[in-house]
Protein backbone atom coordinates (compact mmCIF):
# COMPACT_ATOMS: atom_id res chain seq x y z
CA UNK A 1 0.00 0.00 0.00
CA UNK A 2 1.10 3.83 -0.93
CA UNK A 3 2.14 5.84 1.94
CA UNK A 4 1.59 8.73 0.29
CA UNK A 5 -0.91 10.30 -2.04
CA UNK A 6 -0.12 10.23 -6.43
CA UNK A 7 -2.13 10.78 -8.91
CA UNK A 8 -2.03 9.02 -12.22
CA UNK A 9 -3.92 9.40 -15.63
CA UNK A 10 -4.78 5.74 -17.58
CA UNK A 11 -6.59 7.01 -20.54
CA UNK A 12 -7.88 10.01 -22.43
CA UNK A 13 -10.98 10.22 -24.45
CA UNK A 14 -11.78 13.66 -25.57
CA UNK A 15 -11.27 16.10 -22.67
CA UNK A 16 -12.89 12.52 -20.69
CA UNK A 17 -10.11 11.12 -18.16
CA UNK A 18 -9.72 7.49 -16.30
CA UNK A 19 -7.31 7.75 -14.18
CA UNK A 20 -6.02 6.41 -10.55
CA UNK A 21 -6.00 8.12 -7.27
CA UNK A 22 -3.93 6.46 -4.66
CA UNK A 23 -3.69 7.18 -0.77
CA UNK A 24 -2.51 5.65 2.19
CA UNK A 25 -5.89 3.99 2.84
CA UNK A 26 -6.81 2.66 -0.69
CA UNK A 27 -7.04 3.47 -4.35
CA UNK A 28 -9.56 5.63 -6.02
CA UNK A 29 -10.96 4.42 -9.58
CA UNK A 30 -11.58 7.65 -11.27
CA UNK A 31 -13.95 9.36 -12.30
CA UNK A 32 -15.11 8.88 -8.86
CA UNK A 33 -18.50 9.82 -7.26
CA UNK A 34 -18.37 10.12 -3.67
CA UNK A 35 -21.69 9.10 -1.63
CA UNK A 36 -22.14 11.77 1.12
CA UNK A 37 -21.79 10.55 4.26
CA UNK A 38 -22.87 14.06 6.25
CA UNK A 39 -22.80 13.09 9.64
CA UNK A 40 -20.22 9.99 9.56
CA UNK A 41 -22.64 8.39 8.29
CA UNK A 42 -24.33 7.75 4.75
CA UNK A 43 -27.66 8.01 5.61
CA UNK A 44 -29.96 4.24 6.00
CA UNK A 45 -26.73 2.31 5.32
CA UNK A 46 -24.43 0.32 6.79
CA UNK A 47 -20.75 1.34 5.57
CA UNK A 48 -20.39 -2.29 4.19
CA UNK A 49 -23.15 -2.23 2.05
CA UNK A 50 -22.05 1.50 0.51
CA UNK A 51 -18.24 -0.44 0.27
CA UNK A 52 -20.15 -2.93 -1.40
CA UNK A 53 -21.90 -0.42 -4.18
CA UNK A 54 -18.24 -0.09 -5.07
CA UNK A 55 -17.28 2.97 -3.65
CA UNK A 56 -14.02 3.91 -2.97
CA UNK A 57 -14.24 7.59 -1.10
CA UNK A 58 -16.98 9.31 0.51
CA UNK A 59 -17.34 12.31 2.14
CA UNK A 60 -18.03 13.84 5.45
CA UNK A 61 -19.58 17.35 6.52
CA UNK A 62 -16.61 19.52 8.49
CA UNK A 63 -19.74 21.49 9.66
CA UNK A 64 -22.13 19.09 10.99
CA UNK A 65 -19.16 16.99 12.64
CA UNK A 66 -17.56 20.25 14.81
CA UNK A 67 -20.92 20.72 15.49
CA UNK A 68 -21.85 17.45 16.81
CA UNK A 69 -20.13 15.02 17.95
CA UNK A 70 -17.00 17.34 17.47
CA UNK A 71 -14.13 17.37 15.92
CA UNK A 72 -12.22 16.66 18.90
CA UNK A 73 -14.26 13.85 20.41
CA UNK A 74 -14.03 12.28 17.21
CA UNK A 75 -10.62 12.12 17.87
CA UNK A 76 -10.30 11.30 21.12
CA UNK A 77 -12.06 8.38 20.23
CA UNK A 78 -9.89 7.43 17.11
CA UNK A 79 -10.33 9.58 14.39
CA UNK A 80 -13.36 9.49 11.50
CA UNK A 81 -12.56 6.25 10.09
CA UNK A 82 -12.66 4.24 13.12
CA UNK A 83 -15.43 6.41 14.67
CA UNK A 84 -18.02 5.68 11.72
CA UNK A 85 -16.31 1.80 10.63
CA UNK A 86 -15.00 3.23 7.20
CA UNK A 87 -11.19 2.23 6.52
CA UNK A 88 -11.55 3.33 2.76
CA UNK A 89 -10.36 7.29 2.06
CA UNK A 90 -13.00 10.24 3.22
CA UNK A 91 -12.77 13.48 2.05
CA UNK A 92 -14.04 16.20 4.31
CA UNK A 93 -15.66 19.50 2.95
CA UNK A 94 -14.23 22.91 4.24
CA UNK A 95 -17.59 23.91 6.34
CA UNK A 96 -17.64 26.84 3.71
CA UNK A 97 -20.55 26.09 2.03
CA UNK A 98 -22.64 24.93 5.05
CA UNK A 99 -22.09 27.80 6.86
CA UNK A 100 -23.57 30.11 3.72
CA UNK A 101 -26.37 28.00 3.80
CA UNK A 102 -27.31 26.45 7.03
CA UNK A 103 -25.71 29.08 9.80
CA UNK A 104 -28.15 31.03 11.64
CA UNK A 105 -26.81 35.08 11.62
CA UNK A 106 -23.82 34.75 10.23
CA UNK A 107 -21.04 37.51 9.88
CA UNK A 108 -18.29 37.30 7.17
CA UNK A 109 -15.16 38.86 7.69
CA UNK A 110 -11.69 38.98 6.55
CA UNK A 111 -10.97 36.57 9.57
CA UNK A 112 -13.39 34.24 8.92
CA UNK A 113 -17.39 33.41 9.64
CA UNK A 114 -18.55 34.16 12.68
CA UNK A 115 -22.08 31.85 13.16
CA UNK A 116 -24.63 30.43 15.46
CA UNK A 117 -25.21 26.85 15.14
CA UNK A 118 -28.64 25.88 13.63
CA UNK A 119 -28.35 22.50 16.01
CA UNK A 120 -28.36 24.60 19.28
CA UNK A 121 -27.60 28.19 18.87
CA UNK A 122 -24.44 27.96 20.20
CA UNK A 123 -21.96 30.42 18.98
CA UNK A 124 -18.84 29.70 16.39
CA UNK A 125 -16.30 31.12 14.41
CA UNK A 126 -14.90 29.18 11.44
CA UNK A 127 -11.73 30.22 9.78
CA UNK A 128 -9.23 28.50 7.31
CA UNK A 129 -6.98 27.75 10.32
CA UNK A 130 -9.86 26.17 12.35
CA UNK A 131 -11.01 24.59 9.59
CA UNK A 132 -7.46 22.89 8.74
CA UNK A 133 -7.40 21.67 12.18
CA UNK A 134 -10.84 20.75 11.98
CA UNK A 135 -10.10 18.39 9.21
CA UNK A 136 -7.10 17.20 10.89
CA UNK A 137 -8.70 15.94 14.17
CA UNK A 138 -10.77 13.67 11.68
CA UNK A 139 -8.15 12.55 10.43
CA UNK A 140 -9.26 13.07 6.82
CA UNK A 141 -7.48 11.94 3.54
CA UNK A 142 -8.41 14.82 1.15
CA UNK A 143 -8.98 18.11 3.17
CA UNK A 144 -10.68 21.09 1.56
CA UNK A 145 -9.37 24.26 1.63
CA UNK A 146 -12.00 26.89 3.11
CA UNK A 147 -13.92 29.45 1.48
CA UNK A 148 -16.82 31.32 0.48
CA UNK A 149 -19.40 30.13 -1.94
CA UNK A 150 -22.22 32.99 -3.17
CA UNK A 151 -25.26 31.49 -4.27
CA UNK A 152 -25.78 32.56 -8.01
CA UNK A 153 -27.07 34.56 -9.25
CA UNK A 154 -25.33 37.19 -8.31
CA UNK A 155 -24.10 40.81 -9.30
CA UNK A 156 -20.64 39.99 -10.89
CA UNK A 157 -19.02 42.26 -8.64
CA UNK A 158 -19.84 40.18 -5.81
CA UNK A 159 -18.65 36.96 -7.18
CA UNK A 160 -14.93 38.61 -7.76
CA UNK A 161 -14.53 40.01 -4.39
CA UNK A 162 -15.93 36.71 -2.79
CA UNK A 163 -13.33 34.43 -5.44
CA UNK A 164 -10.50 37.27 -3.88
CA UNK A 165 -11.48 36.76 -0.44
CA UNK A 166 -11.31 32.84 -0.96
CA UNK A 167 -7.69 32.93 -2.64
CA UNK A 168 -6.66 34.78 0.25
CA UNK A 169 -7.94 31.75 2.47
CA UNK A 170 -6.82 29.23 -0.28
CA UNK A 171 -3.09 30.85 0.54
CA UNK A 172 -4.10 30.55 4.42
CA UNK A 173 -5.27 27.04 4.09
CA UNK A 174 -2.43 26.14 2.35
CA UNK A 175 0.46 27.64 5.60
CA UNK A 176 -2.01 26.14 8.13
CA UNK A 177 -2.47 22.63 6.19
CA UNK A 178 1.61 22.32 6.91
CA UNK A 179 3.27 19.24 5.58
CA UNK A 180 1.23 15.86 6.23
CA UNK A 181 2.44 13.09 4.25
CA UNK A 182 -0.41 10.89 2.50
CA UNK A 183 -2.53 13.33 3.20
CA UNK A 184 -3.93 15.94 0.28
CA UNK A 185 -5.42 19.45 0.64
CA UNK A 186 -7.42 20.86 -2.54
CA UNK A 187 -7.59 24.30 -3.55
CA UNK A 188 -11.39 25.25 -4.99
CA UNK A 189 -11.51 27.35 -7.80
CA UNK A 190 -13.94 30.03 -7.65
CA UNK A 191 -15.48 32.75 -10.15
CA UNK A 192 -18.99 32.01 -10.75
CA UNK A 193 -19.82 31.97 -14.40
CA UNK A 194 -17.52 34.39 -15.69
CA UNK A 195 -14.35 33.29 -17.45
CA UNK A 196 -12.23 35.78 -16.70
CA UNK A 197 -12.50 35.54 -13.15
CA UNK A 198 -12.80 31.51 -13.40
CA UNK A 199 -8.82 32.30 -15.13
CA UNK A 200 -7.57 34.34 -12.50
CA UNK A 201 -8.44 32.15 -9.53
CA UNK A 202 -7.05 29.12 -11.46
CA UNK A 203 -3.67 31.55 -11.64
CA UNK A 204 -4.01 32.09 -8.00
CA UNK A 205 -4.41 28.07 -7.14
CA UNK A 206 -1.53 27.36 -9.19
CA UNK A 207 0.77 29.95 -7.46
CA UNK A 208 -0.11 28.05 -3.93
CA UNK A 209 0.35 24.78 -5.00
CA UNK A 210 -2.30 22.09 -4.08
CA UNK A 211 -2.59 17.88 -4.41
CA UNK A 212 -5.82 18.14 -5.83
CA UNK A 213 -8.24 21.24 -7.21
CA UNK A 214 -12.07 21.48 -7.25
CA UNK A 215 -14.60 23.44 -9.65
CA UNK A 216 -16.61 25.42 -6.82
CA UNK A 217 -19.89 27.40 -6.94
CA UNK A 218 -21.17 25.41 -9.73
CA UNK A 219 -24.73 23.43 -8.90
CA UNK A 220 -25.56 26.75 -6.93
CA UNK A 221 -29.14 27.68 -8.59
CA UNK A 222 -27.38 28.45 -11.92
CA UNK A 223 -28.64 25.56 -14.28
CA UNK A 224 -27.45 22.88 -15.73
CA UNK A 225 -26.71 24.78 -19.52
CA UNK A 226 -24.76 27.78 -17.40
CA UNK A 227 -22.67 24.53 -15.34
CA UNK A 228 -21.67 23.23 -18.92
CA UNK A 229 -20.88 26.36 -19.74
CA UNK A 230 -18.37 27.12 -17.06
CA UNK A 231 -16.97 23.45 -17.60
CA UNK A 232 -16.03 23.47 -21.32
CA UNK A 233 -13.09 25.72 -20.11
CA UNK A 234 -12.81 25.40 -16.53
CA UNK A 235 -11.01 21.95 -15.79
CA UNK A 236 -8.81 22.61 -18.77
CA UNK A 237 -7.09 26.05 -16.44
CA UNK A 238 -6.52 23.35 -14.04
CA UNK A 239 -3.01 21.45 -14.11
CA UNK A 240 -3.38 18.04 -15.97
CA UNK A 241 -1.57 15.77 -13.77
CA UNK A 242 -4.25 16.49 -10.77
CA UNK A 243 -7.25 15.38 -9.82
CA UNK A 244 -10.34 17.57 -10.57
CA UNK A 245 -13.39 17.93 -8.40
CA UNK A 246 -16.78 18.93 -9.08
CA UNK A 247 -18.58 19.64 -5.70
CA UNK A 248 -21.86 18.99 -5.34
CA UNK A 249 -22.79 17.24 -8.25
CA UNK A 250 -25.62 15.83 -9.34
CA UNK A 251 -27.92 13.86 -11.36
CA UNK A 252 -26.78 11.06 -13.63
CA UNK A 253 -26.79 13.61 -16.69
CA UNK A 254 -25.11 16.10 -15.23
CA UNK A 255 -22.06 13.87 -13.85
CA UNK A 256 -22.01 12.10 -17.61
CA UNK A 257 -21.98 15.87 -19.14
CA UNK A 258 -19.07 16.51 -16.14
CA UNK A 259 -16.98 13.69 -16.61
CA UNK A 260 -17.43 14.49 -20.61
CA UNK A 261 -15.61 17.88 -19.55
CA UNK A 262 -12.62 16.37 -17.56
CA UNK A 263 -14.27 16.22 -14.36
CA UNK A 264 -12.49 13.11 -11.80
CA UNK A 265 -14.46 13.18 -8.70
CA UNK A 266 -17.81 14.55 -7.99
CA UNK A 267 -20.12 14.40 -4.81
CA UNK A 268 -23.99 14.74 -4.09
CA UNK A 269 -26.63 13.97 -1.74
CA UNK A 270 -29.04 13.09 -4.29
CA UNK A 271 -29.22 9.59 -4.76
CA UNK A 272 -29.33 8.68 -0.76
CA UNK A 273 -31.59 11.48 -0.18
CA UNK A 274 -33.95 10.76 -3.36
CA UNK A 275 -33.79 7.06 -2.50
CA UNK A 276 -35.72 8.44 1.16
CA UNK A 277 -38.09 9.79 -0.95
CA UNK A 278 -39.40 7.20 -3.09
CA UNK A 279 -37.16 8.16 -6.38
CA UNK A 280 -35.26 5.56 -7.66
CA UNK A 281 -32.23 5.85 -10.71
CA UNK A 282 -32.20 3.70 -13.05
CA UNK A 283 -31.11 3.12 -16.49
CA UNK A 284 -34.04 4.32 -17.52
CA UNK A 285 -34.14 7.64 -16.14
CA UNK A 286 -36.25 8.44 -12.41
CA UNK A 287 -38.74 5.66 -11.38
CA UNK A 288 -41.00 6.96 -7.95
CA UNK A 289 -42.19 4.36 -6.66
CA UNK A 290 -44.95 5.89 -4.83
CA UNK A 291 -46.97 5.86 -8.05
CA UNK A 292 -50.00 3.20 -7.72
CA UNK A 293 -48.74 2.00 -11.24
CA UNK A 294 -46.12 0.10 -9.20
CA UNK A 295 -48.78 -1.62 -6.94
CA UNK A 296 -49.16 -5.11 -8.85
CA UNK A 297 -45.72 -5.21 -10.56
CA UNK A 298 -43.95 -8.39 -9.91
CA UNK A 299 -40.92 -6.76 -11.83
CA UNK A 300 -37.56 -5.66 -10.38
CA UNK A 301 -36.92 -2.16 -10.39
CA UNK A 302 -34.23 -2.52 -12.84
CA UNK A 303 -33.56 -6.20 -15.20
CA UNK A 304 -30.31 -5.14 -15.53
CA UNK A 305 -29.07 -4.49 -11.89
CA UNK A 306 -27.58 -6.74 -9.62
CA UNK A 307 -28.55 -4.56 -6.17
CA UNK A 308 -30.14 -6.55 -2.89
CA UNK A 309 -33.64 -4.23 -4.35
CA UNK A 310 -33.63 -5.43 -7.69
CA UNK A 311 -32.25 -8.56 -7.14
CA UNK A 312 -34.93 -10.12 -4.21
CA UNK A 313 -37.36 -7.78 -4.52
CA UNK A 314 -40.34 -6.38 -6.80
CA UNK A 315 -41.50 -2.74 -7.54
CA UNK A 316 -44.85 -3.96 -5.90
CA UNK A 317 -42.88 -4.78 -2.56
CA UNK A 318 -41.03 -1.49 -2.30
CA UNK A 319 -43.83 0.65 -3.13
CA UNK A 320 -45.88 -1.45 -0.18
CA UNK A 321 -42.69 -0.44 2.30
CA UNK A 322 -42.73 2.75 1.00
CA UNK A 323 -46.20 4.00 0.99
CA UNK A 324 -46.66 1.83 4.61
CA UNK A 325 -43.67 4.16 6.11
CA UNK A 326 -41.25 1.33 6.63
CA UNK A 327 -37.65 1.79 7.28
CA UNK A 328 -36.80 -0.82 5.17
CA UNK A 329 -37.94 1.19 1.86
CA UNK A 330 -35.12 3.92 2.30
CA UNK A 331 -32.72 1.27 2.80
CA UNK A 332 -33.47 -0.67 -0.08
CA UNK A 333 -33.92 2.33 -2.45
CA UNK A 334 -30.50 4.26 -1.11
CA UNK A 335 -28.79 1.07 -2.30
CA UNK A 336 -29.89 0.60 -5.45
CA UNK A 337 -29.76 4.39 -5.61
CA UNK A 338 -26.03 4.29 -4.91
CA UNK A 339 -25.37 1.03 -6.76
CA UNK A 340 -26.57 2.62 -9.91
CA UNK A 341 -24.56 5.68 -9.42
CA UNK A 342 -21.32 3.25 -8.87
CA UNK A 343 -22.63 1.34 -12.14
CA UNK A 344 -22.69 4.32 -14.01
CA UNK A 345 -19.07 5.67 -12.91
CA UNK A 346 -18.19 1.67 -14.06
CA UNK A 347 -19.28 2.29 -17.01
CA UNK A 348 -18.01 5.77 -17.57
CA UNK A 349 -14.06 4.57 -16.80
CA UNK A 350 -14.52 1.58 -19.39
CA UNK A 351 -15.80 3.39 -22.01
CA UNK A 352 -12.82 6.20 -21.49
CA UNK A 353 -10.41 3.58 -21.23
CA UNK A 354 -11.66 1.71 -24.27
CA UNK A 355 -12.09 4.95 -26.15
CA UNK A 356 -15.61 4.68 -26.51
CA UNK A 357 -16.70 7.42 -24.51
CA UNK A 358 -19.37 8.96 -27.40
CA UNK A 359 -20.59 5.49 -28.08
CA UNK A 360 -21.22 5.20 -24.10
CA UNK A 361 -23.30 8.73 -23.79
CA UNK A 362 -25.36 8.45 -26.57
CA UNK A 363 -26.75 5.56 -25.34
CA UNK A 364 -26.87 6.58 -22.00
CA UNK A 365 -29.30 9.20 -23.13
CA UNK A 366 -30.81 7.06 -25.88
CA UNK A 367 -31.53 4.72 -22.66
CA UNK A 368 -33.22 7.42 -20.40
CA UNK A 369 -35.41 8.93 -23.29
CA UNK A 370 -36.74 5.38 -23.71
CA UNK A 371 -38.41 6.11 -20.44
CA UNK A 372 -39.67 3.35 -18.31
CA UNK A 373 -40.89 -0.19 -18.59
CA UNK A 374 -44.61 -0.41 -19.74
CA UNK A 375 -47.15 -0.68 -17.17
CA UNK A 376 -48.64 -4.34 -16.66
C-alpha cells in the first residue's frame, strides 16, 4: 500500500479522463463519485453495504461533525474512520458552504465566519486555520481548503470580491495545512460563471500549489446549460496531472456531461436522499415508486441491476414499504440508488479507457429517453 498520495492518468478520451488516485488507505478508480456521508454516516446504510456499491471515497460534513459530535471527540475516540467503521479514504468539505447555507446570523469577515449553530444556537467562528485543524482531528485523507461560496445569481461584482477573499484563504489554508504526508489538501476554484474571473483564480491556485483542485460554486441555482458552460473551459485552467473535483454534483446527466468535460471526482446527496423519498435511478431515467402503477408489478426495479432491491425484490414490494412508512424502503432504495450511481461511474471509466466514450453517452441518453418499462 502507498504511503503517500499520487495521482495518475490511464486514458484520455476527448477532454474525458480514467485515471487512478492512490492514498494511504486505498485506491480511487476515477472518475469517482463520492456518496455523502454528512454526519459519519451515509444516511440508511451500513458502511459495508455502501463499500459494497463499489465505492471507494466518501465524504463527510466539516460542519455538521464540529458541530456534533465534534471534531475533537471524534478524535479522542480514534479519528473518522474508526469512529463511523469506514477504513476506505473520506474526504471532508471545508464547512464553507454549510455555513452560507445552514448558519443562523452569520457575519463574514476577513478573519473568517462568525455563526450560530442551527443544532443549538451555540456560537462559532470558522476560519481556514480552524477549519485545517478541523479536518485534521478527523483525520481526513483529502482536506478542503476553506472558502466562500455565493449562491448565483449574483451581481458579478460580488462573485470577484468573494473568489479574492477565498484565494486569500486558499493561501491561508495552504500555511495552516503544513506538511502531512499521505494526506492531500485541494484548492477550490472560484469565479462564478464568468471566465475571466474563473482564469484568474485558477492563476491564484496554481501559485499556492495544491494535491488536488475542485470546480466550486457550480450546482448553486445556476442551471445545468450555465454549469456546462463554465466546464467546457474550466477543468482545462486546471493542471493536468491532478485530480479535478466537481462539488456537489448531481444527477446522472449532469455527472455524464461533467466527466465528458474532464471532471475526476464529484459528490452529491441526491441519490441517498432521493432514494428516502421514493425516487429511484435507473437506467431508464427516475422511477418513484410511490406511483400506484407500481402496486401489482412483480418486476424488479431494474432487469439489468444486480442490487439486494432489484435482485430479491419487486416494484410492488417497495412501493408497499414505502407507501406503509417502513424503514426498510429507504434502505433498499439508497442502495440501489447508490449502486446505480457506482454502475454508471463503471461504465463511464470503461468506455474512457476503451475509447468509446461517445458510443457510451449516446446511449446513455438514448436509454433514459426510452423512459420506463410499460405498465402491466
Amino acid at each position: 500500500m502507498t504511503q503517500r498520495f499520487s495521482f495518475s492518468l490511464h486514458a484520455k478520451d476527448g477532454a474525458a479522463r480514467a485515471g487512478l488516485i492512490s492514498t494511504p488507505r486505498g485506491e480511487i478508480r476515477t472518475p469517482a463519485f463520492m456518496p455523502v456521508g454528512t454526519a459519519a454516516t451515509v444516511k440508511a446504510m451500513m458502511p459495508e453495504s455502501v463499500a459494497a456499491t463499489g465505492a471507494d471515497i466518501l465524504l463527510g460534513n466539516t460542519y455538521h461533525l464540529m458541530l456534533r459530535p465534534g471534531a475533537e471527540r471524534i478524535d479522542r475516540l480514534g479519528g473518522l474512520h474508526k469512529f463511523m467503521n469506514w477504513d476506505k479514504p473520506i474526504l471532508t468539505d471545508s464547512g464553507g458552504f454549510q455555513v452560507m447555507s445552514l448558519a443562523d446570523l452569520r457575519k463574514l469577515t476577513e478573519e473568517g465566519v462568525a455563526f450560530r449553530s442551527h443544532v443549538d444556537g451555540s456560537k462559532h467562528m470558522l476560519t481556514p486555520e480552524r477549519s485545517m485543524e478541523i479536518q485534521r482531528l478527523l483525520g481526513s485523507d483529502i482536506v478542503m481548503a476553506f472558502d466562500e461560496c455565493p449562491a448565483l445569481p449574483a451581481e458579478e461584482s460580488v462573485v470577484a470580491e468573494s473568489m479574492r477573499l477565498s484565494m486569500r484563504w486558499a493561501q491561508r489554508s495552504r500555511d495552516a495545512f503544513g506538511d502531512r504526508p499521505g494526506h492531500a489538501l485541494f484548492g477550490i476554484m472560484q469565479g462564478g460563471v464568468t471566465r475571466a474571473l474563473r482564469e484568474e483564480s485558477a492563476v491564484a491556485l496554481k501559485a499556492i500549489g495544491f494535491e488536488g483542485y475542485a470546480v466550486g460554486g457550480l450546482a448553486v441555482g445556476e442551471g445545468q446549460e450555465a454549469m456546462f458552460g463554465v466546464l467546457d473551459y474550466a477543468p482545462g485552467m486546471l493542471p493536468e496531472d491532478r485530480p479535478r473535483y466537481l462539488m456537489g454534483v448531481g444527477k446522472p446527466d449532469d455527472i455524464v456531461g461533467a466527466v465528458k468535460r474532464g471532471i475526476d471526482m464529484m459528490d452529491c446527496v441526491l441519490p441517498s436522499r432521493s432514494g428516502r423519498t421514493g425516487q429511484a435511478w435507473t437506467r431508464r431515467g427516475q422511477v418513484n415508486i410511490k406511483n400506484a402503477r407500481h402496486a401489482d408489478d412483480p418486476r424488479p426495479l431494474d432487469e439489468q441491476c444486480t442490487c439486494p432491491a432489484c435482485r430479491n425484490y419487486s416494484r410492488a414490494y417497495l412501493h408497499h414499504v414505502f407507501r406503509s412508512g417502513e424503514i426498510i424502503s429507504s434502505m433498499l432504495l439508497t442502495w440501489h440508488n447508490l449502486h446505480y450511481y457506482q454502475d454508471l461511474m463503471q461504465g463511464l471509466r470503461d468506455a474512457i479507457s476503451a475509447g468509446e466514450f461517445n458510443a457510451f453517452e449516446a446511449d446513455f441518453h438514448a436509454q433514459r429517453a426510452a423512459g420506463d418499462i410499460e405498465p402491466l
